[in-house]
C-alpha atoms as a PDB file:
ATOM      1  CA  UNK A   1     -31.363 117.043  99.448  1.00  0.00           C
ATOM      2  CA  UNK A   2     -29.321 119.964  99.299  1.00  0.00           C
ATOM      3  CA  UNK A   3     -30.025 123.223  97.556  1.00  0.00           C
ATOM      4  CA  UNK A   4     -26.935 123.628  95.604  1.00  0.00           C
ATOM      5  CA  UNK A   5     -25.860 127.209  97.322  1.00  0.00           C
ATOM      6  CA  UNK A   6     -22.780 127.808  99.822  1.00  0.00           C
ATOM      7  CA  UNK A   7     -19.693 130.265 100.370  1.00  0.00           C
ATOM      8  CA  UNK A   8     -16.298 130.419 100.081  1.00  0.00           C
ATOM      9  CA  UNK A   9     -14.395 129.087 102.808  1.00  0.00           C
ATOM     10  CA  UNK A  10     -11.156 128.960 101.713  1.00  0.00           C
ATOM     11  CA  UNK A  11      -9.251 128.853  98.158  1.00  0.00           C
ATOM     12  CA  UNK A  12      -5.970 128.820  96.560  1.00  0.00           C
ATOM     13  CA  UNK A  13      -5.259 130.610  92.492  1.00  0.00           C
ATOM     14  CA  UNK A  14      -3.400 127.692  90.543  1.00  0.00           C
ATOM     15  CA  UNK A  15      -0.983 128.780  87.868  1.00  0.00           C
ATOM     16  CA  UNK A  16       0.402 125.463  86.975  1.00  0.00           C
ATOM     17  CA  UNK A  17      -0.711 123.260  84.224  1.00  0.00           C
ATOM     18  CA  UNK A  18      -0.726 120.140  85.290  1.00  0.00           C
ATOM     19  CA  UNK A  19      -1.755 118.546  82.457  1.00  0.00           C
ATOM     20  CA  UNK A  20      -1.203 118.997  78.600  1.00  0.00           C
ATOM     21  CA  UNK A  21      -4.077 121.611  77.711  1.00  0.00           C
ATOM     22  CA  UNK A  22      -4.775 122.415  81.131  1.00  0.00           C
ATOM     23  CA  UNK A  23      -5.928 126.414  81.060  1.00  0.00           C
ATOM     24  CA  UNK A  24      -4.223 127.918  84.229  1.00  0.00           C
ATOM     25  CA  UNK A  25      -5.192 130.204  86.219  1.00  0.00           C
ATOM     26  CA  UNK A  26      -7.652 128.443  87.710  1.00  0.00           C
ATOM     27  CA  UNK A  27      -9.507 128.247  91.718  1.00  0.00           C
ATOM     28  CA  UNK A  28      -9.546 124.889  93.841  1.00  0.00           C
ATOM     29  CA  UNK A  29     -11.279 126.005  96.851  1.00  0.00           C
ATOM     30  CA  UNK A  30     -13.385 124.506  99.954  1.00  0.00           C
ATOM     31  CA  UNK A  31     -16.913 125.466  99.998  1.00  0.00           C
ATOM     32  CA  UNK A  32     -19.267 124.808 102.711  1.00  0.00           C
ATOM     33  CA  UNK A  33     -22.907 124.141 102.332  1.00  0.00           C
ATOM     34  CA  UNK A  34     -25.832 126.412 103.208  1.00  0.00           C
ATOM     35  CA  UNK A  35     -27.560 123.252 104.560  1.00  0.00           C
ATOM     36  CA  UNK A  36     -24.524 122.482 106.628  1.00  0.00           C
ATOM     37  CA  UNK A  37     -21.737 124.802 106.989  1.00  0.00           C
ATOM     38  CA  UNK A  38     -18.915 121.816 108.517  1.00  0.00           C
ATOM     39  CA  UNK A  39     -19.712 119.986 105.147  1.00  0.00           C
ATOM     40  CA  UNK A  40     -17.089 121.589 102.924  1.00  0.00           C
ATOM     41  CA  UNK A  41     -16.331 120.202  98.820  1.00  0.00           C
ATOM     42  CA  UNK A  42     -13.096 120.727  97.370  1.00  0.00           C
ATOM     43  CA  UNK A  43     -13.749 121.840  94.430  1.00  0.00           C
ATOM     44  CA  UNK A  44     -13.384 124.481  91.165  1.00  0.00           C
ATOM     45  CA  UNK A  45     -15.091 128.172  91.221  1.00  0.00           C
ATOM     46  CA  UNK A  46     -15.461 128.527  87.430  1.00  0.00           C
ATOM     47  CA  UNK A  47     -16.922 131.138  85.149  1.00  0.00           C
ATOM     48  CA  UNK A  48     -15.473 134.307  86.636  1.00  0.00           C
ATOM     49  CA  UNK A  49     -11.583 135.610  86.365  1.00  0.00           C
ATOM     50  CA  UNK A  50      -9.653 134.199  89.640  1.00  0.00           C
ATOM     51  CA  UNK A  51      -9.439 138.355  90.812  1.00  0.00           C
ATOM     52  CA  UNK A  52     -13.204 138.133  91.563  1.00  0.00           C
ATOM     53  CA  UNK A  53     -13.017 135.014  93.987  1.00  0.00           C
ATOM     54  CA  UNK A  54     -13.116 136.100  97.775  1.00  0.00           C
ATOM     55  CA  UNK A  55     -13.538 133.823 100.931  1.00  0.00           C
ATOM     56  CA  UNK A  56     -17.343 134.328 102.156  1.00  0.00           C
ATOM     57  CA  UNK A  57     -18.267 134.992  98.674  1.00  0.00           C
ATOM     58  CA  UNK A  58     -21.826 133.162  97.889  1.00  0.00           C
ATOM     59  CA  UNK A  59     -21.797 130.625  95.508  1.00  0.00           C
ATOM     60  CA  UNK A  60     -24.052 128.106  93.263  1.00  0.00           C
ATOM     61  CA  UNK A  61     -23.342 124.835  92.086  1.00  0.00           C
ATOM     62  CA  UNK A  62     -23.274 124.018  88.039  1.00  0.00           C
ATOM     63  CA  UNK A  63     -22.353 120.252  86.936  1.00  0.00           C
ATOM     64  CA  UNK A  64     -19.913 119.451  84.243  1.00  0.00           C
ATOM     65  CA  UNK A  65     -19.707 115.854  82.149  1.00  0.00           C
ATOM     66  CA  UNK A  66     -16.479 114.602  82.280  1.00  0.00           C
ATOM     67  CA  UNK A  67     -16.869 111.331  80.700  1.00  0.00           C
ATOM     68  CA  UNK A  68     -19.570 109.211  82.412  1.00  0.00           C
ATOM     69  CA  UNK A  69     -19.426 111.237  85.438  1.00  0.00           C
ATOM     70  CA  UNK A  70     -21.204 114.333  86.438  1.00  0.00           C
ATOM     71  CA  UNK A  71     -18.355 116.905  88.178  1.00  0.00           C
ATOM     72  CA  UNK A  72     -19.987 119.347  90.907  1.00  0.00           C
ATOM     73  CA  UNK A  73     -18.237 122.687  90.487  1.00  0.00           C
ATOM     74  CA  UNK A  74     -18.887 126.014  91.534  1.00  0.00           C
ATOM     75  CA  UNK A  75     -19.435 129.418  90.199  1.00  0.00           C
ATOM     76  CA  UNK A  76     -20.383 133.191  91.901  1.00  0.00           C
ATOM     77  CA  UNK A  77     -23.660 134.370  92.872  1.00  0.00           C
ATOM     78  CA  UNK A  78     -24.862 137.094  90.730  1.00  0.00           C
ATOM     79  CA  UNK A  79     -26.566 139.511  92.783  1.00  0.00           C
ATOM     80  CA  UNK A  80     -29.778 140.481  89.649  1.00  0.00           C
ATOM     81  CA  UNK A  81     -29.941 143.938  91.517  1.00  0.00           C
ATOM     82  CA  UNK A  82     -26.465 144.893  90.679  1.00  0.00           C
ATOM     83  CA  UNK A  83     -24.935 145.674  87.354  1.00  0.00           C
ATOM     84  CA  UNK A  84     -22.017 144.041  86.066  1.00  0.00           C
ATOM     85  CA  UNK A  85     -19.133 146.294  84.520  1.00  0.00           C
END
């Protein structure tokens, strides 16, 4: 079992749409795993702007449905002691 946390080890902004509909920009980036750090997932760092993604930044994993499959992807840590502007 893993506890869904890890940090930034390496990412990339993508600005080309793939796809019909596809919303660039968007982050594919590895992130390792708290429980074992040479255990990286390539993945997506959602839910921020792509200026606020930084290698070592802390983050948490959310799951999206894409069909019948559950997609791991990744957003930032929110420190709760610091205020957002």
């Amino acid at each position: 079992m893993v506890s869904g946390g890890g940090a930034i080890v390496s990412f990339t902004v993508n600005y080309q749409p793939w796809l019909p509909g596809l919303e660039v920009p968007f982050v594919v980036a590895y992130v390792a795993l708290d429980e074992q750090s040479d255990v990286w997932l390539m993945t997506n760092i959602v839910g921020c702007s792509v200026e606020e993604v930084a290698i070592g930044a802390r983050v948490r994993v959310v799951f999206e449905q894409q069909e019948e499959v559950w997609v791991p992807l990744f957003e930032l840590e929110r420190r709760k002691d610091v205020a957002v502007r």
